[in-house]
C-alpha atoms as a PDB file:
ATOM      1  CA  UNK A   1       0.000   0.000   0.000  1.00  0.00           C
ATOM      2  CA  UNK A   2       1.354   3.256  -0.845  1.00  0.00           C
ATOM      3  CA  UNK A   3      -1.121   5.824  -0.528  1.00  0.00           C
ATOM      4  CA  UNK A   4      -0.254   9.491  -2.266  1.00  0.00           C
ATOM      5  CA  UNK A   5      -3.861  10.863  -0.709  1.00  0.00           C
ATOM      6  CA  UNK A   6      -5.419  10.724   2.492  1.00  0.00           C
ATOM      7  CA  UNK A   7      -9.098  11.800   2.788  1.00  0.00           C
ATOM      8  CA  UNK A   8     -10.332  12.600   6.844  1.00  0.00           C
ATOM      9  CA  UNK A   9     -13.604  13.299   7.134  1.00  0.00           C
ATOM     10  CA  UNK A  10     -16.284  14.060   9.642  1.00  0.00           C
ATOM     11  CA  UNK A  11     -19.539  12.415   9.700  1.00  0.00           C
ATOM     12  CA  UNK A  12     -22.670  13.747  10.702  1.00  0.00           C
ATOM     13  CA  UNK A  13     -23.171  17.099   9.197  1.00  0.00           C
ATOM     14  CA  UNK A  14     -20.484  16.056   6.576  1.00  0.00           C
ATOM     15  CA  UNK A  15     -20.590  13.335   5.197  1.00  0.00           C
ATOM     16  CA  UNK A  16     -23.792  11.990   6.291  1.00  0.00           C
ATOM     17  CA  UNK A  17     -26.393  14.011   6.305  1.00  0.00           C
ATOM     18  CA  UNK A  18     -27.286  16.315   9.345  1.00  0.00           C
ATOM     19  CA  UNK A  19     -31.467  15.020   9.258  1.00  0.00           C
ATOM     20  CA  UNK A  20     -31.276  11.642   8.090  1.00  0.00           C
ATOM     21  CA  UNK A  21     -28.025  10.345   8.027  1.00  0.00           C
ATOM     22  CA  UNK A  22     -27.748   9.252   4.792  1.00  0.00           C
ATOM     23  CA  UNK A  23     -24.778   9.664   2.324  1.00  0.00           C
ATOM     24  CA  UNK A  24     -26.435   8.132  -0.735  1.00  0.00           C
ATOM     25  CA  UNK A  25     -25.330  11.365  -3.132  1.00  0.00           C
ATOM     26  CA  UNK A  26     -21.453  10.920  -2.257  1.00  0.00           C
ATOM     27  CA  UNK A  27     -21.587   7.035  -2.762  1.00  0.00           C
ATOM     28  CA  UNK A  28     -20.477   7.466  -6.834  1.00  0.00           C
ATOM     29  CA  UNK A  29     -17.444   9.413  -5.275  1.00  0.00           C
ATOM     30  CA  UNK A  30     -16.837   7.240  -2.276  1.00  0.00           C
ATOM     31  CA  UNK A  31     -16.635   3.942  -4.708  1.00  0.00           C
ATOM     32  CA  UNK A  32     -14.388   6.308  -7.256  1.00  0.00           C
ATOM     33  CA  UNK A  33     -12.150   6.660  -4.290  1.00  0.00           C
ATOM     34  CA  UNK A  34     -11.864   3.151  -2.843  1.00  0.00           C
ATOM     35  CA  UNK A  35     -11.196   2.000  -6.946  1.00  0.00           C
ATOM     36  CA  UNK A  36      -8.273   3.925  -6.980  1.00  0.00           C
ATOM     37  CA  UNK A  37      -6.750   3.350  -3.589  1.00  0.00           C
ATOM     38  CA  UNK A  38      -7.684   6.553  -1.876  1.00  0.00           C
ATOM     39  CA  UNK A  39      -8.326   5.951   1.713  1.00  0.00           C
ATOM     40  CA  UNK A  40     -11.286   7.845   3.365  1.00  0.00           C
ATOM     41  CA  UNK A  41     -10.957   7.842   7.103  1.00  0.00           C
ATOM     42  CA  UNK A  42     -13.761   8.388   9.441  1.00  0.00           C
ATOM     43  CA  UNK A  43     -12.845  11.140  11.910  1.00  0.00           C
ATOM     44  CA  UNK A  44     -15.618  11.420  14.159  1.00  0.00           C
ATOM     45  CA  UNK A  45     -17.927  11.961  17.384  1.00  0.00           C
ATOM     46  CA  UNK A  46     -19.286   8.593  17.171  1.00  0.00           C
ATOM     47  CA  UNK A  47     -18.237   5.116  19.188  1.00  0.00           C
ATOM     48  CA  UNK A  48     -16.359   2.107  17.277  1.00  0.00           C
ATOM     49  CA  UNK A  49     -20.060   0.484  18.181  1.00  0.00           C
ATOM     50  CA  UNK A  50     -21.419   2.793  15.411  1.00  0.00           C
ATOM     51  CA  UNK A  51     -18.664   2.746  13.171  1.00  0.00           C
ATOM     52  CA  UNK A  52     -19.018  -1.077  13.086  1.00  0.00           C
ATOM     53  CA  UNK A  53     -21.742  -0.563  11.362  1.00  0.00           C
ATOM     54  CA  UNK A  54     -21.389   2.297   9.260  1.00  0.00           C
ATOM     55  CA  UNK A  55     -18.002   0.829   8.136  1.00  0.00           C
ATOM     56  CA  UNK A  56     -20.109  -1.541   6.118  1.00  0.00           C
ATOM     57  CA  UNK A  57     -22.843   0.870   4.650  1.00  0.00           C
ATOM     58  CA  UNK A  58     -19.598   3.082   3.372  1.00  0.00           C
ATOM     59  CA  UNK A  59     -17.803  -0.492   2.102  1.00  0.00           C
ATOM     60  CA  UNK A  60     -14.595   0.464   4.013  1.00  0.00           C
ATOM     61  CA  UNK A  61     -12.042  -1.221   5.294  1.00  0.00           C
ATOM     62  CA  UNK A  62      -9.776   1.988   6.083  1.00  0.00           C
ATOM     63  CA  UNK A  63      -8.871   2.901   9.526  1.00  0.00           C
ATOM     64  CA  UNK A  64     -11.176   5.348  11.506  1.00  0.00           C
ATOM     65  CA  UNK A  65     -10.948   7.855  14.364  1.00  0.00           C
ATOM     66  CA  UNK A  66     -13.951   7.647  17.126  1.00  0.00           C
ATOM     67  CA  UNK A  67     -15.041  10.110  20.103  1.00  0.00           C
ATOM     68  CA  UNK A  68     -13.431  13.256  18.888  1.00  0.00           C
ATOM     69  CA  UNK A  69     -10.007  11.771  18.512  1.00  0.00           C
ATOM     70  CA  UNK A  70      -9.794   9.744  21.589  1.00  0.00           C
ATOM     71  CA  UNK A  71      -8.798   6.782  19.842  1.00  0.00           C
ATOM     72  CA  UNK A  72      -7.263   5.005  16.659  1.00  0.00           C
ATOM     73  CA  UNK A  73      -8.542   1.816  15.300  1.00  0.00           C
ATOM     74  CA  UNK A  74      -6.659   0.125  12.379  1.00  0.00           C
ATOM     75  CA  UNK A  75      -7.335  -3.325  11.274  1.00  0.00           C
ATOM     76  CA  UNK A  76      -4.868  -5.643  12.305  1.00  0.00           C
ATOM     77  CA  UNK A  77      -3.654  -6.945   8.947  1.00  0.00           C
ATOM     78  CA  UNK A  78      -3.807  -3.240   7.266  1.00  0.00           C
ATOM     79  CA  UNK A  79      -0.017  -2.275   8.091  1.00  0.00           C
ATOM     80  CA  UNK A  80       2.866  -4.346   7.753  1.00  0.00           C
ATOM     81  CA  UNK A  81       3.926  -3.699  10.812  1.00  0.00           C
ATOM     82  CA  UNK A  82       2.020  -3.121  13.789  1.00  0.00           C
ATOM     83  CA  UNK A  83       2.047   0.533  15.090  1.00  0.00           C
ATOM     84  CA  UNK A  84       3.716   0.668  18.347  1.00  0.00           C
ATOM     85  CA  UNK A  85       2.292   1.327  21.532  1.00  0.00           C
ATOM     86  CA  UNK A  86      -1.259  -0.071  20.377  1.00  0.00           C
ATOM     87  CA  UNK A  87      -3.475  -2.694  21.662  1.00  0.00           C
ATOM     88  CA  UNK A  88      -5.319  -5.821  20.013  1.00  0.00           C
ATOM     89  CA  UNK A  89      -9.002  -5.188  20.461  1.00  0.00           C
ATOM     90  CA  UNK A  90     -11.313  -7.076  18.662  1.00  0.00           C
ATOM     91  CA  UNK A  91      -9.400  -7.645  15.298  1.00  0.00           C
ATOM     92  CA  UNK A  92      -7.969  -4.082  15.940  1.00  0.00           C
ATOM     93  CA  UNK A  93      -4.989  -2.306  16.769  1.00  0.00           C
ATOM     94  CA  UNK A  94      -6.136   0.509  19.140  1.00  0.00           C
ATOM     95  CA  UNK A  95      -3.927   3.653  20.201  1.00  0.00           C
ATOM     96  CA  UNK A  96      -5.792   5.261  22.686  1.00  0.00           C
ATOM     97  CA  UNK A  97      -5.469   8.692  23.490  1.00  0.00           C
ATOM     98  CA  UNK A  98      -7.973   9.168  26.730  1.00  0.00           C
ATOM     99  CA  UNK A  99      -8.882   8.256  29.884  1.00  0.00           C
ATOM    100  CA  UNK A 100     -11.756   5.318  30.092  1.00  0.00           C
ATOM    101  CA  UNK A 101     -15.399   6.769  30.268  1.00  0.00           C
ATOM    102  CA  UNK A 102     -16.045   6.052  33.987  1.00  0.00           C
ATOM    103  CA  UNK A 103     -13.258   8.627  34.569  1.00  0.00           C
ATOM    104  CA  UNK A 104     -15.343  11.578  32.124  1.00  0.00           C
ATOM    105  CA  UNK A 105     -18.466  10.456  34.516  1.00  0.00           C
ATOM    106  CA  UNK A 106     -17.043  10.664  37.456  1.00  0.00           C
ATOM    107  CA  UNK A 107     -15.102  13.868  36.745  1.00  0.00           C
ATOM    108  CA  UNK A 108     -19.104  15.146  35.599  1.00  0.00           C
ATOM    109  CA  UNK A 109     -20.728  14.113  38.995  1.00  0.00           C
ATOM    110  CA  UNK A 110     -19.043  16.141  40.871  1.00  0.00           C
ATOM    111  CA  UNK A 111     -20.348  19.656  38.834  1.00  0.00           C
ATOM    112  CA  UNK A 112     -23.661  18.029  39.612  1.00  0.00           C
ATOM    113  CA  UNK A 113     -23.987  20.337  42.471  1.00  0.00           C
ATOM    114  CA  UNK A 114     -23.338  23.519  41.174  1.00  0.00           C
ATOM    115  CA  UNK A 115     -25.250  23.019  37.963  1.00  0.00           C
ATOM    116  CA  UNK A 116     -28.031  20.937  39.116  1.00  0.00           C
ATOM    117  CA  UNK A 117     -30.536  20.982  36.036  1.00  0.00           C
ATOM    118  CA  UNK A 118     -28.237  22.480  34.245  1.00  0.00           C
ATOM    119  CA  UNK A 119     -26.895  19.708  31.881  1.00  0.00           C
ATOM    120  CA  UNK A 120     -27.257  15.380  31.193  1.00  0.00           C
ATOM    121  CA  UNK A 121     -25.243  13.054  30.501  1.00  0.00           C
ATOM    122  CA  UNK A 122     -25.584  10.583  27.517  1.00  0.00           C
ATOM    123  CA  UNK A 123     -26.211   7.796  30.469  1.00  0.00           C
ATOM    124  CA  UNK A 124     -28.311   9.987  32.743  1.00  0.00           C
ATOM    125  CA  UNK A 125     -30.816  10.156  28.554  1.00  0.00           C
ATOM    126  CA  UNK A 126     -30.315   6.795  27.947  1.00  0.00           C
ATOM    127  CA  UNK A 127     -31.790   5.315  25.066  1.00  0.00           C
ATOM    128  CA  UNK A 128     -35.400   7.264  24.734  1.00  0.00           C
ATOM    129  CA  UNK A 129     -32.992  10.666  25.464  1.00  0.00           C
ATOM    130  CA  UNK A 130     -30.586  10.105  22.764  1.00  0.00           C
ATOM    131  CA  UNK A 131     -33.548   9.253  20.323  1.00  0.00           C
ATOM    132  CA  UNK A 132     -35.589  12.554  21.367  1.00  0.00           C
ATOM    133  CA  UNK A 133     -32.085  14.552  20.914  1.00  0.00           C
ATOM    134  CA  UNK A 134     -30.828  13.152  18.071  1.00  0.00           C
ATOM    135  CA  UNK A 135     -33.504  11.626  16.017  1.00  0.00           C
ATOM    136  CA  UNK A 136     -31.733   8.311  15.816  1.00  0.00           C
ATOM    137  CA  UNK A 137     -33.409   5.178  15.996  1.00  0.00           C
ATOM    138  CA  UNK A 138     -33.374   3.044  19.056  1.00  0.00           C
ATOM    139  CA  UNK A 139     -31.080   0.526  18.088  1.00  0.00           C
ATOM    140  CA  UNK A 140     -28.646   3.579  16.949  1.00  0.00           C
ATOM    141  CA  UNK A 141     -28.849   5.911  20.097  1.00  0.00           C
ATOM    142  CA  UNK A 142     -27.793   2.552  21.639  1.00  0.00           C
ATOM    143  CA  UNK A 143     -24.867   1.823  19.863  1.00  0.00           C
ATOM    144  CA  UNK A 144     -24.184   5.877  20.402  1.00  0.00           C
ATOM    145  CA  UNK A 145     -24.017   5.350  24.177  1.00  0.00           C
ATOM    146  CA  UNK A 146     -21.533   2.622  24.343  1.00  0.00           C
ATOM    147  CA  UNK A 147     -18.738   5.043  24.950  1.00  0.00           C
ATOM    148  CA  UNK A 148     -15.307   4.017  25.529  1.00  0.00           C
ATOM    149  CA  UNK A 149     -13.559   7.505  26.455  1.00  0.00           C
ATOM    150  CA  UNK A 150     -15.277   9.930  26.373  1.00  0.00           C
ATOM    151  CA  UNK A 151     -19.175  11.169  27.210  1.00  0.00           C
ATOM    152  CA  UNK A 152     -21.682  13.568  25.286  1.00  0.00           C
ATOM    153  CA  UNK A 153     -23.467  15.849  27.499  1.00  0.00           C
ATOM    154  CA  UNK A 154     -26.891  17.898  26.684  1.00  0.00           C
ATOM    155  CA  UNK A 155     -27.113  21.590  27.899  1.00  0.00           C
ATOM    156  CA  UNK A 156     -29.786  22.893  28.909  1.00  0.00           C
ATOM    157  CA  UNK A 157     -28.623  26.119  30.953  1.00  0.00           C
ATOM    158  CA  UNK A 158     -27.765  29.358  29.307  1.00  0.00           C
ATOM    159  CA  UNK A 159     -24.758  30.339  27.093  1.00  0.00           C
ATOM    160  CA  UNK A 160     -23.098  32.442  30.116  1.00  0.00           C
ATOM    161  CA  UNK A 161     -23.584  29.385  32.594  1.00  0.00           C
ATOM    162  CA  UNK A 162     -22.122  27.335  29.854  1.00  0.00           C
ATOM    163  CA  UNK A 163     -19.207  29.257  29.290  1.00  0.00           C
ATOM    164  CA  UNK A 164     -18.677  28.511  33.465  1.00  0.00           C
ATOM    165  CA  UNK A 165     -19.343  25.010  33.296  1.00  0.00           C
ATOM    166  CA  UNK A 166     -16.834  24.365  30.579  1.00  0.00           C
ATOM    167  CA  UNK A 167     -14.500  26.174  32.349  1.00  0.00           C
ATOM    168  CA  UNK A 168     -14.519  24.191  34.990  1.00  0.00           C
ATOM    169  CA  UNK A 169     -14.007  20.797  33.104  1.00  0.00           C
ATOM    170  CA  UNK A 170     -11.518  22.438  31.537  1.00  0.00           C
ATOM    171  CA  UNK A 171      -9.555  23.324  35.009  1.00  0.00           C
ATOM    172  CA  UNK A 172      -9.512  19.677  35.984  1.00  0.00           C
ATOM    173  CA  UNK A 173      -7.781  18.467  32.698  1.00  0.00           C
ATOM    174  CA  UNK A 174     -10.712  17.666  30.316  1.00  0.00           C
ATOM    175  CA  UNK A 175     -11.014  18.489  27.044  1.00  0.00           C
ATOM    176  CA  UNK A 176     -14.714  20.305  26.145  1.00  0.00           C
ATOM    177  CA  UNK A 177     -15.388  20.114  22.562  1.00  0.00           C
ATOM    178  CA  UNK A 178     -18.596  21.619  21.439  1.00  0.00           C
ATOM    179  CA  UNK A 179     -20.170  19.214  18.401  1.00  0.00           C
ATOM    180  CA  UNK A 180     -23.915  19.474  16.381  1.00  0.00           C
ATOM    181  CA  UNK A 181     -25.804  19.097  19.056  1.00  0.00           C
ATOM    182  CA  UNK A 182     -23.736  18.068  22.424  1.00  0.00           C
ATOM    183  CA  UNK A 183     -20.352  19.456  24.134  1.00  0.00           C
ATOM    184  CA  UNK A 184     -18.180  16.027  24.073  1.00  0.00           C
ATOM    185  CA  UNK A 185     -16.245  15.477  27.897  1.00  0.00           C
ATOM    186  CA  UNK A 186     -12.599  13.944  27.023  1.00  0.00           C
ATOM    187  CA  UNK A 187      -9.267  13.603  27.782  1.00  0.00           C
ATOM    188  CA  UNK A 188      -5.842  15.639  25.870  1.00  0.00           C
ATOM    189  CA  UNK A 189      -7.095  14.727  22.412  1.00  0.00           C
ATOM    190  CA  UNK A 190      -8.997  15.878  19.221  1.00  0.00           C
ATOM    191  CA  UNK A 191      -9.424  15.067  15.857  1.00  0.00           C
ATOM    192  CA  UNK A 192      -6.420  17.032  14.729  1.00  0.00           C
ATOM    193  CA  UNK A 193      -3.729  15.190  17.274  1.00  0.00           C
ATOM    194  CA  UNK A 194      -5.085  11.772  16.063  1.00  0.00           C
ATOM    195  CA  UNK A 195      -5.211  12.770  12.216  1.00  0.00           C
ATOM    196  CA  UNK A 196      -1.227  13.395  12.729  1.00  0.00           C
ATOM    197  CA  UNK A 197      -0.499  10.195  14.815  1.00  0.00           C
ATOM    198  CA  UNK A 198      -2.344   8.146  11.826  1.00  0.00           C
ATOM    199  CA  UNK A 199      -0.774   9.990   9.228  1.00  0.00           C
ATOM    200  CA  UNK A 200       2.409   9.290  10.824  1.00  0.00           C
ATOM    201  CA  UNK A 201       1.672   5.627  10.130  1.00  0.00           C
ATOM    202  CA  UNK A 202       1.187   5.858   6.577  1.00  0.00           C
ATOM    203  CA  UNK A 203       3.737   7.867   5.949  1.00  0.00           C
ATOM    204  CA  UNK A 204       5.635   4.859   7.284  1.00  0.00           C
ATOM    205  CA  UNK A 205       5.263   2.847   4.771  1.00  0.00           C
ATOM    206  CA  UNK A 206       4.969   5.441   1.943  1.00  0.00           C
ATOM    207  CA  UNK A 207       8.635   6.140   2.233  1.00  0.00           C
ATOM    208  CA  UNK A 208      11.727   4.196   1.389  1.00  0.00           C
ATOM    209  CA  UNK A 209      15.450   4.897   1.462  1.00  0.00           C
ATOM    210  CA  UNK A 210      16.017   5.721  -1.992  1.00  0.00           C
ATOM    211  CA  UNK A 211      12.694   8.336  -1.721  1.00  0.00           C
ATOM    212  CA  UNK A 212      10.054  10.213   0.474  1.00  0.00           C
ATOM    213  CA  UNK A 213       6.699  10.781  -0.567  1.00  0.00           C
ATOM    214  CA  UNK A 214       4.570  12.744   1.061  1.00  0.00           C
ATOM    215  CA  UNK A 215       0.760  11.807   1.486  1.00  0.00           C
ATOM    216  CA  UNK A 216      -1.735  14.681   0.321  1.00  0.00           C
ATOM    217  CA  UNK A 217      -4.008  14.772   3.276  1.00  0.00           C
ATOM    218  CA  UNK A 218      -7.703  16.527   2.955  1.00  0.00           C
ATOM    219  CA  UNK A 219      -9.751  16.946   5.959  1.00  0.00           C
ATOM    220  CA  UNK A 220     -13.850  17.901   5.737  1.00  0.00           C
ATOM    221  CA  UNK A 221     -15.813  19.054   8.307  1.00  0.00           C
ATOM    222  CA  UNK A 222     -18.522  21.322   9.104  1.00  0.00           C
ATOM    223  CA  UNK A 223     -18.218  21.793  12.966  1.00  0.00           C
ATOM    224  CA  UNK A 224     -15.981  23.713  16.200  1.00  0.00           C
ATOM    225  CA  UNK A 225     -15.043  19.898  17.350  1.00  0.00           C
ATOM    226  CA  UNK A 226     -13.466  20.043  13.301  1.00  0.00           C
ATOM    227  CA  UNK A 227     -11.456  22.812  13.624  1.00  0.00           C
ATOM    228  CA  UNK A 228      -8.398  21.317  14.753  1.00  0.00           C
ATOM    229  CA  UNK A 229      -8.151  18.288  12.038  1.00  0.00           C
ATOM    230  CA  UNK A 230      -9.188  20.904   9.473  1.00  0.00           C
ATOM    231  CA  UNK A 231      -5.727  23.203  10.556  1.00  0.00           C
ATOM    232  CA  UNK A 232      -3.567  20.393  10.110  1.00  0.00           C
ATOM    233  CA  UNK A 233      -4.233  18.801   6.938  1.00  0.00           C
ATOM    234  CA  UNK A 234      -3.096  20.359   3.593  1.00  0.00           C
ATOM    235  CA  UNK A 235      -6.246  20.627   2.641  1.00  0.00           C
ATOM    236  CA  UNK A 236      -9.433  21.736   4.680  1.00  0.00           C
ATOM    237  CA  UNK A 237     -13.119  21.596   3.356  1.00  0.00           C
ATOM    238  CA  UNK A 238     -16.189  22.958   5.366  1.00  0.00           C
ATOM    239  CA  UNK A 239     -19.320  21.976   4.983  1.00  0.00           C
ATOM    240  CA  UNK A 240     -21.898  24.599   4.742  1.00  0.00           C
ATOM    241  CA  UNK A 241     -24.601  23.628   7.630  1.00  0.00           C
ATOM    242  CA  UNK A 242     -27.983  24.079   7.586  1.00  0.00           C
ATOM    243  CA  UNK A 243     -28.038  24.367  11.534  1.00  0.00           C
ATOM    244  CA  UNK A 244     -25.038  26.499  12.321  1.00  0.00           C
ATOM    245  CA  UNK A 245     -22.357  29.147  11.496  1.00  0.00           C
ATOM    246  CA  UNK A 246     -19.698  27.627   9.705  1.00  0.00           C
ATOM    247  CA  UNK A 247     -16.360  27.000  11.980  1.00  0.00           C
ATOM    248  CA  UNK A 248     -13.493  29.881  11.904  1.00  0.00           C
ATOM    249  CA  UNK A 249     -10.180  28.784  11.173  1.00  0.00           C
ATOM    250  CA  UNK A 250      -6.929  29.927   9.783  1.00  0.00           C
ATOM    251  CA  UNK A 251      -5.718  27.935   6.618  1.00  0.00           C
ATOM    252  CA  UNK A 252      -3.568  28.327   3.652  1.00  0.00           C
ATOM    253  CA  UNK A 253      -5.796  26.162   1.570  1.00  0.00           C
ATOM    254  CA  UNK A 254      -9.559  26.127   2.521  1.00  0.00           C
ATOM    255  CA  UNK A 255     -12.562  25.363   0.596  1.00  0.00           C
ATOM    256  CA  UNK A 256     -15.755  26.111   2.208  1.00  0.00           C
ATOM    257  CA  UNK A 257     -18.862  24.553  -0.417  1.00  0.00           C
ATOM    258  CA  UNK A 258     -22.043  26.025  -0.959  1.00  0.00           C
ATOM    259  CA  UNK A 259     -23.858  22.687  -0.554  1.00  0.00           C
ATOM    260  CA  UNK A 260     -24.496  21.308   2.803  1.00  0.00           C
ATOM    261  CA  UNK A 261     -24.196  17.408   3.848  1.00  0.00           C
ATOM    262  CA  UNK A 262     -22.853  14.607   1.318  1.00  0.00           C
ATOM    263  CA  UNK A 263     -23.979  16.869  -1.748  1.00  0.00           C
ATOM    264  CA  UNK A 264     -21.387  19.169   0.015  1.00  0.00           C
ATOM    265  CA  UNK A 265     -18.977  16.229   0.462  1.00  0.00           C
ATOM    266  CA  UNK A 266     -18.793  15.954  -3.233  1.00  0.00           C
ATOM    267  CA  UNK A 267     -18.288  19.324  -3.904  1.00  0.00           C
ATOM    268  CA  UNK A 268     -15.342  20.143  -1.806  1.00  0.00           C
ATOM    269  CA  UNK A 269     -13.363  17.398  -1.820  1.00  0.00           C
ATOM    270  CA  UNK A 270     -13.614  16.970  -5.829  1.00  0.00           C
ATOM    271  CA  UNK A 271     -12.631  20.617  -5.872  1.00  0.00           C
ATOM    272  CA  UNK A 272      -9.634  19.973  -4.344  1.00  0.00           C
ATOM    273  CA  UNK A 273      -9.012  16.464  -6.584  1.00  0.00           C
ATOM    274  CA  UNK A 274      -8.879  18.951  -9.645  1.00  0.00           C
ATOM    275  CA  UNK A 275     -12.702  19.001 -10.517  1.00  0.00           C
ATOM    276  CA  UNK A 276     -12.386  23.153 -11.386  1.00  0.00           C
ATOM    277  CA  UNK A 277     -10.613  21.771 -14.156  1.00  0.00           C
ATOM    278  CA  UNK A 278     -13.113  19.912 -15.584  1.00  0.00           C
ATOM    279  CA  UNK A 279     -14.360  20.469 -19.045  1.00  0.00           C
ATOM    280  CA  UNK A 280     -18.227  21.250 -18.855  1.00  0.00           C
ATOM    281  CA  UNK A 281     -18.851  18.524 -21.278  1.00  0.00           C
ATOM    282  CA  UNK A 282     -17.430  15.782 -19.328  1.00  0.00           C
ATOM    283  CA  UNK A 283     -18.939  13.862 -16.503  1.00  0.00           C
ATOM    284  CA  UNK A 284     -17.170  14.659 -12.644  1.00  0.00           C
ATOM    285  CA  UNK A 285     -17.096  10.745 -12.013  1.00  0.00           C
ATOM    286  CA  UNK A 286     -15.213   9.741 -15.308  1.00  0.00           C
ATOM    287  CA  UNK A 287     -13.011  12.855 -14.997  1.00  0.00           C
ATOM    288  CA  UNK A 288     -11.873  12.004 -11.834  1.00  0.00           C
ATOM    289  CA  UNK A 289     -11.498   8.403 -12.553  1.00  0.00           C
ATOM    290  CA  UNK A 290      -8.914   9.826 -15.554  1.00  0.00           C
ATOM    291  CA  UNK A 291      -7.309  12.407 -12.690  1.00  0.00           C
ATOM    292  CA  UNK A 292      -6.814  10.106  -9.528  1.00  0.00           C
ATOM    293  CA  UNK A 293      -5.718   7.126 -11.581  1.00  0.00           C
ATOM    294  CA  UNK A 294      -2.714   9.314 -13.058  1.00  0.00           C
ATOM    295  CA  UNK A 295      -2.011  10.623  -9.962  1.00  0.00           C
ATOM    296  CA  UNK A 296      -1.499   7.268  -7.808  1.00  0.00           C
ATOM    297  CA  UNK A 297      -0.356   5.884 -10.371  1.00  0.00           C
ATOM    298  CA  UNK A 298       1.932   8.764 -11.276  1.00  0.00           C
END
């Protein structure tokens, strides 16, 4: 395997869409991609439980990136040699970048005082509050809530309070990330800190003695917990939302697409594949098939 481009991308609100969760006008781009040995990595709020399925309605078999960066799960036979420091879980190697979720709900009991009605857990909703928050079946808010470091919490106070209660998290060494619709309790990590770890790994085994090629990584999101995966790739796509303000960032090479969801998907991330330079005449699927098979093949 020797990957030239790396594709990170968020999920709900991104890829998927922010109502209903489905991706079904990025799936001619998503197959385009796998043909020609592009990996798209999942970078994302959601649990491995979730991503065990999704994984399989997206056909991938790339790595992915769950709860905000907390952790790293490759399948075991994907690299040649296992990354170090990592753990076998479940046909996985996992590098873990958090504390457990007990710690996260432990750390949350004791604000329960001073905000009292102010804010709950994903385990204080359980199933029937995920579905009413989210929308998600019952089946899916399950699989949501089977955290493994990190946990979602619903506010309900006002933006000043807020602003306090993060603060305090904060002062006892968590790490608040405000998503779509909760603020996300975890440990020193984000999306942007894991991207680098895991493209550390392919650039691995994309390099040799006699020459060093560097992987093209692109990054799409449309959300604050985004902001730091979208700094450090070389290329950063937001998603327009239909819910919020788009994030603010500083970047050399940003696209930021008029289309929200998967339709957005498409549009930034074939802008940055060369699809400006398509002739009007020509089809974006078969021109890219042309463009990305030159280029890893190149």
């Amino acid at each position: 395997m020797r990957a030239k481009i790396l594709v990170f991308t968020d999920l709900d609100g991104s890829l998927l869409d922010h109502y209903t969760y489905r991706f079904d006008q990025a799936k001619p781009l998503l197959a385009l991609l796998k043909q020609t040995h592009v990996p798209v990595i999942p970078v994302t709020s959601k649990t491995r439980a979730e991503l065990s399925v999704l994984r399989g309605e997206l056909d991938s078999d790339e790595p992915f990136i769950v709860e905000n960066g907390a952790a790293v799960f490759m399948p075991a036979e994907y690299f040649d040699v296992p990354p170090s420091e990592c753990i076998e879980v479940d046909g996985f190697y996992c590098a873990q970048f958090s504390k457990p979720r007990d710690y996260w709900l432990d750390l949350l009991a004791q604000q329960s005082d001073e905000f009292e009605g102010e804010f709950e857990t994903f385990t204080a909703l359980g199933v029937d509050g995920i579905c009413a928050s989210t929308g998600l079946s019952a089946e899916a808010a399950r699989l949501a809530n089977t955290r493994e470091f990190s946990e979602p919490v619903k506010w309900r106070g006002s933006e000043q309070r807020k602003s306090l209660f993060v603060a305090r998290l904060r002062a006892a060494g968590a790490t608040v990330l405000q998503g779509g619709r909760f603020l996300h309790v975890t440990g020193a990590c984000n999306k942007g800190k894991a991207l680098q770890w895991l493209y550390q790994q392919y650039q691995s085994v994309t390099s040799s003695l006699m020459e060093e090629r560097r992987c093209l990584t692109i990054a799409v999101g449309d959300g604050e917990n985004d902001v730091d995966m979208l700094q450090v790739a070389n290329c950063a796509v937001i998603i327009r939302s239909p819910v919020h303000e788009p994030p603010v960032i500083e970047h050399n090479n940003i696209y930021r697409t008029q289309q929200t969801g998967p339709e957005g998907w498409v549009e930034g991330v074939s802008w940055f594949l060369g699809a400006s330079e398509r002739p009007i005449e020509m089809n974006l699927i078969e021109y890219l098939r042309k463009k990305l098979r030159s280029h890893v093949n190149g």
